[in-house]
N, C-alpha and C. Protein backbone atom coordinates (compact mmCIF):
# COMPACT_ATOMS: atom_id res chain seq x y z
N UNK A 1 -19.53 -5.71 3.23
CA UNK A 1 -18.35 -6.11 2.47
C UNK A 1 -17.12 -5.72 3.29
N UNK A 2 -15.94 -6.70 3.35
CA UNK A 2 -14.62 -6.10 4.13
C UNK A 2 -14.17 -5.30 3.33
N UNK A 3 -13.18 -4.84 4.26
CA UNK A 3 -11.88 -4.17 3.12
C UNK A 3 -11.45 -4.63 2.29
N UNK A 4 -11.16 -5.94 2.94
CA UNK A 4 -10.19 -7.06 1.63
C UNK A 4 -10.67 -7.53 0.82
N UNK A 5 -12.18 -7.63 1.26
CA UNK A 5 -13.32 -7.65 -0.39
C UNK A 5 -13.48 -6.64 -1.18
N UNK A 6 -13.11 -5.65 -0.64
CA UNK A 6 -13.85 -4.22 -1.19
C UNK A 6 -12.20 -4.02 -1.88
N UNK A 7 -10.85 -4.01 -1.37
CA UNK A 7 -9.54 -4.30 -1.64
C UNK A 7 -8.87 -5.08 -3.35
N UNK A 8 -9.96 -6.51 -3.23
CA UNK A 8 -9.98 -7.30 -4.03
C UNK A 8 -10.83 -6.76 -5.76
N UNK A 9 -11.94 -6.26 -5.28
CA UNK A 9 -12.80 -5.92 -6.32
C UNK A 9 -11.95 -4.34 -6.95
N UNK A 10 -11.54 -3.47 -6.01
CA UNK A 10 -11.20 -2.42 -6.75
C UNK A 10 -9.87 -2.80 -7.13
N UNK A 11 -8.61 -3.84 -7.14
CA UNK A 11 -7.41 -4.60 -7.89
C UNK A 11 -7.93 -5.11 -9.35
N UNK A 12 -9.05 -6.03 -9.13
CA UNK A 12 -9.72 -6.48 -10.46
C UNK A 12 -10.07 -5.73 -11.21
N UNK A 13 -10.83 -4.33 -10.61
CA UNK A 13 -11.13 -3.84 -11.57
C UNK A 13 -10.17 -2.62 -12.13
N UNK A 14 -9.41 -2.53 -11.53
CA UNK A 14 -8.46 -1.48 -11.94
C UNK A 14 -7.50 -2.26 -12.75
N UNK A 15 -7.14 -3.66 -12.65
CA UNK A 15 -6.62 -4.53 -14.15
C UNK A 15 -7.67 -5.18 -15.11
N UNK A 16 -8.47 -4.92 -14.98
CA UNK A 16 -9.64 -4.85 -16.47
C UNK A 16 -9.69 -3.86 -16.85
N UNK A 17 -9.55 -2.70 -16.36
CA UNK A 17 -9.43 -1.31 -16.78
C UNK A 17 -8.51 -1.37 -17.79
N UNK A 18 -6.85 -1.64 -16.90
CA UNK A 18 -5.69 -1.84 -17.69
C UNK A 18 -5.91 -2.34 -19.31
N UNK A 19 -6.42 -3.74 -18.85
CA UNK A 19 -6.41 -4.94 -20.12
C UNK A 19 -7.78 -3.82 -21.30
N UNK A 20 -8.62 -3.22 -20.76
CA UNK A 20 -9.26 -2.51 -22.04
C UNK A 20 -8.58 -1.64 -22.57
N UNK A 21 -7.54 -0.69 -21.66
CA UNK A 21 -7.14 0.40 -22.38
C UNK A 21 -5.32 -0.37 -22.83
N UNK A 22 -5.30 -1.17 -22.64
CA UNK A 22 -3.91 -1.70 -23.33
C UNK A 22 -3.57 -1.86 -25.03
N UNK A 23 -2.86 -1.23 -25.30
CA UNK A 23 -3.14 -1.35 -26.98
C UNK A 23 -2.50 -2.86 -27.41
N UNK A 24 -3.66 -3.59 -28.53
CA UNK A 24 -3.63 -4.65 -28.95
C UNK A 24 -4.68 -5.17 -28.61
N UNK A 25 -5.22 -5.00 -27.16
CA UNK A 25 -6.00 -5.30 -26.39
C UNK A 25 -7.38 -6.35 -27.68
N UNK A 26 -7.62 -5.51 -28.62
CA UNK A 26 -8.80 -5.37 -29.53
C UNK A 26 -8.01 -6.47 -29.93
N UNK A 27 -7.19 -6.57 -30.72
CA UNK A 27 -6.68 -7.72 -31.88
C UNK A 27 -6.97 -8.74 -31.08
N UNK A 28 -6.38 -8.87 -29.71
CA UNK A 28 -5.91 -10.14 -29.48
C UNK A 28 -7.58 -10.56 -28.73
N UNK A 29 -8.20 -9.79 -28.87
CA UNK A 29 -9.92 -10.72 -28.43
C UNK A 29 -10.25 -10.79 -29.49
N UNK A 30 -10.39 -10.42 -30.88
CA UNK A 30 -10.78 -11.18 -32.05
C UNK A 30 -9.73 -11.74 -32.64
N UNK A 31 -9.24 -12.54 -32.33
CA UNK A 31 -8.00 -13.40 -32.89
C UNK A 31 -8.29 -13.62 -34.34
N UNK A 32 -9.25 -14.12 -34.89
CA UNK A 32 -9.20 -13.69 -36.33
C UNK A 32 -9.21 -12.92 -37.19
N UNK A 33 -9.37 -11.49 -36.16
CA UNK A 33 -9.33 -10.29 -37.35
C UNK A 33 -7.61 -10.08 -37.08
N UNK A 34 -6.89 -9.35 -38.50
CA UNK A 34 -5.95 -8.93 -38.39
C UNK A 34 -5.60 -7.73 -37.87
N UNK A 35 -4.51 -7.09 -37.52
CA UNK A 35 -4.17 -6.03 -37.02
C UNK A 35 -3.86 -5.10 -38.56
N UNK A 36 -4.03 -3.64 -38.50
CA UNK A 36 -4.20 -2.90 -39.39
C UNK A 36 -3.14 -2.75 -39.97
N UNK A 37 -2.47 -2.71 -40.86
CA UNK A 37 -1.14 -3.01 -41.78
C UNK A 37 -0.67 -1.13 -41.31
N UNK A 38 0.48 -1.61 -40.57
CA UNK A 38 1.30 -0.41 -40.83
C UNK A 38 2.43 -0.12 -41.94
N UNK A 39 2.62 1.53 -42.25
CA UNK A 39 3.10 1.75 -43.39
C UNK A 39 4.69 1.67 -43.44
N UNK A 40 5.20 0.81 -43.78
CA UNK A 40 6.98 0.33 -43.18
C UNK A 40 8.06 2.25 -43.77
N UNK A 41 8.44 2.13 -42.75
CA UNK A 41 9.51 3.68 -43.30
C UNK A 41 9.90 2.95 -44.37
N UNK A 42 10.31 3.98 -45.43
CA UNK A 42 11.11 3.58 -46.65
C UNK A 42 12.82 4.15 -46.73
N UNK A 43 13.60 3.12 -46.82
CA UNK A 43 14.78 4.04 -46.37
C UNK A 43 15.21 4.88 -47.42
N UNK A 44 16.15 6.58 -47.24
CA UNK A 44 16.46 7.13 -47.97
C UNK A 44 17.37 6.33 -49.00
N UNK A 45 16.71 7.49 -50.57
CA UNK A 45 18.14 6.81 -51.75
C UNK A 45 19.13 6.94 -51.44
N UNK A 46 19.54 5.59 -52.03
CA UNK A 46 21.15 5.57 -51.66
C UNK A 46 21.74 4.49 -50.65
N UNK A 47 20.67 4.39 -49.08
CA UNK A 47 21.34 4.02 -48.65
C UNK A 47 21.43 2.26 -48.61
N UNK A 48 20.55 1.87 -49.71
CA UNK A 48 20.41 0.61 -50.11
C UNK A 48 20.10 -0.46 -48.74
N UNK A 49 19.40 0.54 -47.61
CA UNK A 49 18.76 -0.61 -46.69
C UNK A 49 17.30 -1.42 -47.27
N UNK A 50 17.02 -2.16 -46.20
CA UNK A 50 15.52 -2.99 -46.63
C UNK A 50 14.55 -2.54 -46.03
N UNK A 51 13.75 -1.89 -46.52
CA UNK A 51 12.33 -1.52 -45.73
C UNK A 51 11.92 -2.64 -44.49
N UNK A 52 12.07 -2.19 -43.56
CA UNK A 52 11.64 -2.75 -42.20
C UNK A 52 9.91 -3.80 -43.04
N UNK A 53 9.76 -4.74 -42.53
CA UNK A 53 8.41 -5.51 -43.04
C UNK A 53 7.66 -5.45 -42.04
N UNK A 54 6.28 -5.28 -42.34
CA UNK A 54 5.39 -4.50 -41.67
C UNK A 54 4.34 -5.32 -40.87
N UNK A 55 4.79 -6.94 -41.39
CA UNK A 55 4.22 -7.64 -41.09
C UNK A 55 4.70 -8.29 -39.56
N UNK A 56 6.11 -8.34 -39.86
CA UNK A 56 6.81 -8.55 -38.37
C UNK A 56 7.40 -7.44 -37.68
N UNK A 57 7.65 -7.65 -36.28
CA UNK A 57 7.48 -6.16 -35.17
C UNK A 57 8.93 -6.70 -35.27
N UNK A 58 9.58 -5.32 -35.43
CA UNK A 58 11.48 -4.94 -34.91
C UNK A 58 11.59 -5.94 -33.46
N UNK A 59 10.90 -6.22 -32.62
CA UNK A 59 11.28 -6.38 -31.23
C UNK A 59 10.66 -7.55 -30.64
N UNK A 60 10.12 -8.54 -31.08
CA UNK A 60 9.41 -9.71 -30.56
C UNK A 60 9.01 -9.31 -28.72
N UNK A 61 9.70 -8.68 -28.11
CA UNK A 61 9.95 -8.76 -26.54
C UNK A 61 8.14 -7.78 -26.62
N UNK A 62 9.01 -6.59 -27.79
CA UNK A 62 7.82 -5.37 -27.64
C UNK A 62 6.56 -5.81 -27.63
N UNK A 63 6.25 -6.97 -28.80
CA UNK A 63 4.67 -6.67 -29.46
C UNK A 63 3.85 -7.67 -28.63
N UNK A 64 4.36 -8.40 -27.35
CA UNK A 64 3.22 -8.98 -27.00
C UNK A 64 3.25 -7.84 -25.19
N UNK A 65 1.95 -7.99 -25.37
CA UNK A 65 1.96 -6.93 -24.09
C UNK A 65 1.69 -7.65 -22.43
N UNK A 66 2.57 -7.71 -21.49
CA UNK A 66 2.47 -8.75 -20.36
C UNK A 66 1.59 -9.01 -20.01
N UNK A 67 1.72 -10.28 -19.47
CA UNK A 67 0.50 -10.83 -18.83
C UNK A 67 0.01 -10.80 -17.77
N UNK A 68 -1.15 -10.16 -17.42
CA UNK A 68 -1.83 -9.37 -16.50
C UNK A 68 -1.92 -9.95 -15.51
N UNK A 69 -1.58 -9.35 -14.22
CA UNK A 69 -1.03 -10.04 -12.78
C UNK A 69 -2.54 -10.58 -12.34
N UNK A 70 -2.56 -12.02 -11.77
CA UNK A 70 -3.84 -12.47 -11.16
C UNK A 70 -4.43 -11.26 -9.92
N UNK A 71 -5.00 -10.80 -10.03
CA UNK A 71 -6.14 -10.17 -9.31
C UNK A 71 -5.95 -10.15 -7.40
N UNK A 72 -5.06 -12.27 -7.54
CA UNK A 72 -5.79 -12.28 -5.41
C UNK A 72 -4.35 -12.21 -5.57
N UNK A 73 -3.18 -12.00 -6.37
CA UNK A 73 -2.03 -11.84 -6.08
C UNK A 73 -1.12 -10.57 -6.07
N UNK A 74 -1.90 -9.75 -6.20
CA UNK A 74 -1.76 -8.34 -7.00
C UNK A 74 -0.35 -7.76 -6.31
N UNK A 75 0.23 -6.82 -6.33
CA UNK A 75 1.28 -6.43 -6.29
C UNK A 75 1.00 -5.40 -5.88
N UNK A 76 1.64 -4.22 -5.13
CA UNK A 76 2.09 -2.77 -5.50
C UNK A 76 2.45 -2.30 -6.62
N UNK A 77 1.90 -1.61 -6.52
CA UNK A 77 2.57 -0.16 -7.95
C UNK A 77 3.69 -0.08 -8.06
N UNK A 78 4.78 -0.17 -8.81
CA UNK A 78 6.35 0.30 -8.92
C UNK A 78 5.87 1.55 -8.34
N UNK A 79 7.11 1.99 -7.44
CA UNK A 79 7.67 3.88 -7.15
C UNK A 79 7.17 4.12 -8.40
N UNK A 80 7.52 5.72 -8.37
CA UNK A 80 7.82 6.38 -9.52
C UNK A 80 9.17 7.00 -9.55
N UNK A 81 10.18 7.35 -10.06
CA UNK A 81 11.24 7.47 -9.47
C UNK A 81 11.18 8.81 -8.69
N UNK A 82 11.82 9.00 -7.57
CA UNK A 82 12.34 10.28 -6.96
C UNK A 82 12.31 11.55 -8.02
N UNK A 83 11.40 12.48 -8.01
CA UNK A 83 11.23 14.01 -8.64
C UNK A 83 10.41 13.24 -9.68
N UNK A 84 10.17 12.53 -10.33
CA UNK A 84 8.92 12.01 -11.27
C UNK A 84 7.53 12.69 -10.80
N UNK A 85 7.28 12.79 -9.72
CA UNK A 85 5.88 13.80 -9.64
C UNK A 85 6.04 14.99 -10.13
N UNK A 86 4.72 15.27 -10.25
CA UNK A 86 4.38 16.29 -11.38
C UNK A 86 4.49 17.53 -9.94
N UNK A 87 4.37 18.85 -10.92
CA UNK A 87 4.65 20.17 -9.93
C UNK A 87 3.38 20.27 -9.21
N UNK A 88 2.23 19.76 -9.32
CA UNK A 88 0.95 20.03 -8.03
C UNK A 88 0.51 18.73 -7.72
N UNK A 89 1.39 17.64 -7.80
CA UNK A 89 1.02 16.54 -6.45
C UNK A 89 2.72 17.35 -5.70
N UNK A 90 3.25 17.62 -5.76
CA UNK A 90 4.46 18.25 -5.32
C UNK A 90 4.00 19.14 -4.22
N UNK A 91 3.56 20.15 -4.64
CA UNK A 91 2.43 21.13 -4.28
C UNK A 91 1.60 20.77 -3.17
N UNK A 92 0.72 19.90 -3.72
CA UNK A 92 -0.03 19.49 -2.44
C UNK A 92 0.42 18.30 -1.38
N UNK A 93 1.85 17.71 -1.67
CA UNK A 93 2.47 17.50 -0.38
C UNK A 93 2.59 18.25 0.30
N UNK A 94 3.96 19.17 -0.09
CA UNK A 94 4.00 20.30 0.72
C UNK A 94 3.20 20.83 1.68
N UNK A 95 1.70 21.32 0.93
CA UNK A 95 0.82 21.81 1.07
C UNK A 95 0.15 21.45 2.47
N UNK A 96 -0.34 19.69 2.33
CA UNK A 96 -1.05 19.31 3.51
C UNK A 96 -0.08 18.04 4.20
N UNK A 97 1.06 17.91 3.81
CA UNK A 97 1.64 16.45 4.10
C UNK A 97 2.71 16.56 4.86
N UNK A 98 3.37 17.33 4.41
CA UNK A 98 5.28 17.48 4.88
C UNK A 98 5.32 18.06 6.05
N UNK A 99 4.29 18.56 6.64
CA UNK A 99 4.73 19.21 7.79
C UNK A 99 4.53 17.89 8.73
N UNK A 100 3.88 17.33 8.67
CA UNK A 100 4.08 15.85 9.39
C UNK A 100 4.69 14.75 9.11
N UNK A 101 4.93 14.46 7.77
CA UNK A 101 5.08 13.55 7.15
C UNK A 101 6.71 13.71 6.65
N UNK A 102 6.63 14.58 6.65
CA UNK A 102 8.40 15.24 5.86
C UNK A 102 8.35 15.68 4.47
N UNK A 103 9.64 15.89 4.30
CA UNK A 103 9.65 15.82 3.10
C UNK A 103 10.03 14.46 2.15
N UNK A 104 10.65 13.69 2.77
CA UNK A 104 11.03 12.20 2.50
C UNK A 104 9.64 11.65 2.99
N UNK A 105 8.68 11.96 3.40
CA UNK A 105 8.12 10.92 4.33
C UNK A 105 8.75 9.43 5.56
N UNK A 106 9.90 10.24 5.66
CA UNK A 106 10.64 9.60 7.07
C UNK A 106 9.48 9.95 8.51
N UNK A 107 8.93 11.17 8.31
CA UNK A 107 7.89 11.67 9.28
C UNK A 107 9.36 12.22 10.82
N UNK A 108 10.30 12.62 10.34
CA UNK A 108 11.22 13.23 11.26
C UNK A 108 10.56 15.09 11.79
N UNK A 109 9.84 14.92 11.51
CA UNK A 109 9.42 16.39 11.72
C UNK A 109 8.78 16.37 13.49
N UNK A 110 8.90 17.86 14.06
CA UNK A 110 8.32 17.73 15.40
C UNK A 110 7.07 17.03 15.45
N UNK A 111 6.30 17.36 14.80
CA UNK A 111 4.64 16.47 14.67
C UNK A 111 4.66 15.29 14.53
N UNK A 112 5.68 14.78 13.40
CA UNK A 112 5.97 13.84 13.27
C UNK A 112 6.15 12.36 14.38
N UNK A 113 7.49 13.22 14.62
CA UNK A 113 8.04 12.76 16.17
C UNK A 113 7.16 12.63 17.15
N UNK A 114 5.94 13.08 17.91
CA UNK A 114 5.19 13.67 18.43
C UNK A 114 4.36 12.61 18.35
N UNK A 115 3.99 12.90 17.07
CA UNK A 115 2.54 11.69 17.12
C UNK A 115 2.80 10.41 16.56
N UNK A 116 4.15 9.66 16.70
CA UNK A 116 4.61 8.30 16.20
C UNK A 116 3.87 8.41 14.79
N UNK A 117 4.35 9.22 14.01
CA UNK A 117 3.84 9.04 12.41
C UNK A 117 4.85 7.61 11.84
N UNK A 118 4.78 6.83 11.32
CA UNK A 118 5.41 5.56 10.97
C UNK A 118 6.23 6.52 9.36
N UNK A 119 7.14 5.79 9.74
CA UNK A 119 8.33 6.34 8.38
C UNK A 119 7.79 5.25 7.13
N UNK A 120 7.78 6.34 5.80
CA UNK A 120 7.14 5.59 4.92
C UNK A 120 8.11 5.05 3.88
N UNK A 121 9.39 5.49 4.32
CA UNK A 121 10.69 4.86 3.24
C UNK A 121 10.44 3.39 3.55
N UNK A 122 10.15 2.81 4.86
CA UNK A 122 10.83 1.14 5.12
C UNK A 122 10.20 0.50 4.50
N UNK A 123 11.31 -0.65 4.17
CA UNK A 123 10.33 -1.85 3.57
C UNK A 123 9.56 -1.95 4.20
N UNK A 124 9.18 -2.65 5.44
CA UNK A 124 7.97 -2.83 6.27
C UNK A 124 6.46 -2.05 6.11
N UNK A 125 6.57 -0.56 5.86
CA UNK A 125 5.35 0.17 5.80
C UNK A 125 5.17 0.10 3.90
N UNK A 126 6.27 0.04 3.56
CA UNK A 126 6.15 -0.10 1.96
C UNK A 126 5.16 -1.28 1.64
N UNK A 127 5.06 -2.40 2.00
CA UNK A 127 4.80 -3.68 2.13
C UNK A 127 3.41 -3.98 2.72
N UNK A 128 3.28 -2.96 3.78
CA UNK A 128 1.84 -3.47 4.50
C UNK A 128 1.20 -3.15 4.34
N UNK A 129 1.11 -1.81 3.22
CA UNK A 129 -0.28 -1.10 2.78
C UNK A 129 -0.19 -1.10 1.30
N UNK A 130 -1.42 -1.46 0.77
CA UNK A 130 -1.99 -1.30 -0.41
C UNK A 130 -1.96 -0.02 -0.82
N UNK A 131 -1.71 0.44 -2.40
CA UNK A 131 -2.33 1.57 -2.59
C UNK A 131 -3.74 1.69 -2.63
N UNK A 132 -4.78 0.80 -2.47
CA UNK A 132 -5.84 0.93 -2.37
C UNK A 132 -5.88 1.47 -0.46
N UNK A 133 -5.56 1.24 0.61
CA UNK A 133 -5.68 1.82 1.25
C UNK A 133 -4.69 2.81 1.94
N UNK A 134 -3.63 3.27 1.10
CA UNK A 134 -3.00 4.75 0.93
C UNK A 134 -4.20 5.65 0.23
N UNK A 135 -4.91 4.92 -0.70
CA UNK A 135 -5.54 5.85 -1.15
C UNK A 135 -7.01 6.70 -0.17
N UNK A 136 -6.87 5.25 0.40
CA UNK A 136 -8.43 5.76 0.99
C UNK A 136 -8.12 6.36 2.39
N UNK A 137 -6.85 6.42 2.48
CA UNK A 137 -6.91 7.32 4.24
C UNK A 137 -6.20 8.61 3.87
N UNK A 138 -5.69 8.70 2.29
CA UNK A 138 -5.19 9.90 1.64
C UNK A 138 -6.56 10.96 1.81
N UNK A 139 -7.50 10.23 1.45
CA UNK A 139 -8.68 10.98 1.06
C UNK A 139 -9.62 10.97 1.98
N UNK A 140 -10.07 9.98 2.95
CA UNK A 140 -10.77 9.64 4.23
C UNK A 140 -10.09 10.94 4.84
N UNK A 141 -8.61 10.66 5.73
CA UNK A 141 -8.03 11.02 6.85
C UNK A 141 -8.16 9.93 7.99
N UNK A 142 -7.82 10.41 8.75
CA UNK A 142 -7.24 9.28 9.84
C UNK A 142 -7.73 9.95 11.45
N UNK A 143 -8.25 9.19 12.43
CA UNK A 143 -8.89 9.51 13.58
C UNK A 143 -8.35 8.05 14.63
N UNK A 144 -7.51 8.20 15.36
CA UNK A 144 -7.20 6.89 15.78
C UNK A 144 -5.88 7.30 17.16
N UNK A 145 -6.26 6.58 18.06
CA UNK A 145 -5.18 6.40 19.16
C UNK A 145 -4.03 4.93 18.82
N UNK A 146 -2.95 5.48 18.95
CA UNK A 146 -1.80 4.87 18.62
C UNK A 146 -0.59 4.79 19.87
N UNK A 147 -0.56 3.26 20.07
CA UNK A 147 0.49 3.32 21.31
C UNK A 147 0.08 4.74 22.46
N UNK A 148 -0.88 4.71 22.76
CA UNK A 148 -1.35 5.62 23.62
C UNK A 148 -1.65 7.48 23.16
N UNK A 149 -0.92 7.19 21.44
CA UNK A 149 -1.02 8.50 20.88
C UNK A 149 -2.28 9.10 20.48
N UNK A 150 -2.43 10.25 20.32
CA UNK A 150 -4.00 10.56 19.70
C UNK A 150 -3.39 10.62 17.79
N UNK A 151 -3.73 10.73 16.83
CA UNK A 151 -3.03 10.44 15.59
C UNK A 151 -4.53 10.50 14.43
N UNK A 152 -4.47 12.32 14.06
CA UNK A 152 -5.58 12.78 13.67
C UNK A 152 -4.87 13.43 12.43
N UNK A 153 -5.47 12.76 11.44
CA UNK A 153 -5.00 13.22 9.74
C UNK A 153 -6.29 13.91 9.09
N UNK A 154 -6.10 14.60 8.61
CA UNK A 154 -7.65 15.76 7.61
C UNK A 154 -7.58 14.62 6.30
N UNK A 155 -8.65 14.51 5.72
CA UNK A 155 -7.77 13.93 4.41
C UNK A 155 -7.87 15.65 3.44
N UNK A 156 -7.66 14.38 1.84
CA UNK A 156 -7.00 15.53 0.74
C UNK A 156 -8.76 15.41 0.17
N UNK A 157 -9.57 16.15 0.57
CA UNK A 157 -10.87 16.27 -0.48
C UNK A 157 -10.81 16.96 -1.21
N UNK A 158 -9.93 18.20 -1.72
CA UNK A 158 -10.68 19.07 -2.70
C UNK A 158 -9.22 18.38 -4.00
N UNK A 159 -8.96 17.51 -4.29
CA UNK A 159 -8.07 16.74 -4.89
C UNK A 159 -8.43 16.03 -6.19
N UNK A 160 -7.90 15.97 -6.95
CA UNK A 160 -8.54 15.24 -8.38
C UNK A 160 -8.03 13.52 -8.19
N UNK A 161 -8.79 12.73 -9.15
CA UNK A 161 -8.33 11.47 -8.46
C UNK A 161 -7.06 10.96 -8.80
N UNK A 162 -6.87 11.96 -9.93
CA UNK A 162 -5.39 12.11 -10.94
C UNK A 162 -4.41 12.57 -9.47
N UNK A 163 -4.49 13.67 -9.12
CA UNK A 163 -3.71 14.32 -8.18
C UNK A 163 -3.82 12.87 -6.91
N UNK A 164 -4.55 12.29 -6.34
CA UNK A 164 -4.79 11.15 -5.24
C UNK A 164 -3.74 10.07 -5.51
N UNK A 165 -3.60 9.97 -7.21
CA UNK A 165 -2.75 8.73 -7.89
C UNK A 165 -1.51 9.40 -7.50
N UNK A 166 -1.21 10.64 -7.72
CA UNK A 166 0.17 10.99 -7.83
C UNK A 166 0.81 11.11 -6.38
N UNK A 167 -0.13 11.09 -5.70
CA UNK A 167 0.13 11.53 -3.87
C UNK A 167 0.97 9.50 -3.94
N UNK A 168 -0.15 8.67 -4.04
CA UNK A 168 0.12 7.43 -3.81
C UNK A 168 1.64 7.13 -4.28
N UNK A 169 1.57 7.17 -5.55
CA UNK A 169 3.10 7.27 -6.28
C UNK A 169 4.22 7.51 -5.80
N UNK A 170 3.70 9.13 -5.45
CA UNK A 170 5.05 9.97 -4.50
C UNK A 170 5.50 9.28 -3.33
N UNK A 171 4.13 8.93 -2.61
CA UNK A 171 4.55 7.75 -1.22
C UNK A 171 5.37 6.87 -1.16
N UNK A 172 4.80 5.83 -2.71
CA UNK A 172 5.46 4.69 -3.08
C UNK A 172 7.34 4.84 -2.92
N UNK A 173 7.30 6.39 -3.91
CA UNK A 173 8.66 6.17 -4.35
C UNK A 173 9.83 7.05 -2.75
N UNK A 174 9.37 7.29 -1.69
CA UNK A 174 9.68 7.53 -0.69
C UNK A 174 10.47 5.69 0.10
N UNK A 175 10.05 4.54 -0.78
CA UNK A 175 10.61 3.35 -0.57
C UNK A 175 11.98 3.07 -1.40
N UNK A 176 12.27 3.82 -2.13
CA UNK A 176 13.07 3.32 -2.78
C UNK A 176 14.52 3.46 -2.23
């Protein structure tokens, strides 16, 4: 199997994932069962408003939930914004990343500099890698001559796959 097969299947299945755990998800595959009657707030006496109806949603935009990106067209992950990572994917940048990579992931650091680490703010590197394979050289590591460089990464193994998502994220939002 290629990458881009192996690329393709883990996109699909990580938006079937989505579409099961999406709420509504259930209603809208048995289209004839109804959705469970919620209990409308009742407004305080006095202030002579109308109980919100329980039957229609405050927000038309809200209650239908988007429509799930085709699979061979898939997209990147939005960033997360700048400081949105949590305190131990933070942690384990620091930890195994920044000394090469930076702290921006510009990769301005002596090692950096050194071993042509590619800056991960630009559009260009934003663009050419999947988080499916951020993820897998997050966790692989990297063994490879570059423009005549030697360019040797450990990966992150002792990592949760929660903590792997948040590394990817943090990368992502190094584009913004």
């Amino acid at each position: 199997m290629s990458f881009r097969s192996f690329a393709r299947v883990a996109v699909f299945a990580l938006v079937l994932a989505a579409l099961v755990a999406a709420p509504g998800w259930a209603a809208k595959k048995n289209k004839g069962a109804k959705p469970a009657p919620t209990k409308a707030a009742e407004p305080a006496k006095g202030e002579g408003a109308k109980a919100a109806d329980p039957a229609k949603p405050a927000d038309p935009a809200k209650a239908d939930p988007a429509k799930p990106a085709d699979p061979a067209k898939a997209e990147p992950a939005k960033p997360a914004a700048k400081g949105a990572a949590s305190p131990d994917v933070i942690a384990l940048w620091d930890a195994q990343c920044k000394k090469c990579h930076g702290a921006d992931g510009r990769a301005q650091t002596g090692t950096g500099k050194a071993k042509k680490i590619e800056d991960m703010s630009t559009a260009a590197w934003q663009e050419r890698f999947t988080d499916a394979q951020i993820r897998k050289v997050t966790v692989e590591g990297l063994d490879r001559d570059k423009d005549g460089v030697k360019q040797k990464m450990k990966g992150v193994k002792d990592a949760t796959p929660a903590q792997i998502d948040g590394l990817v994220a943090y990368m992502r939002s190094f584009g913004r």
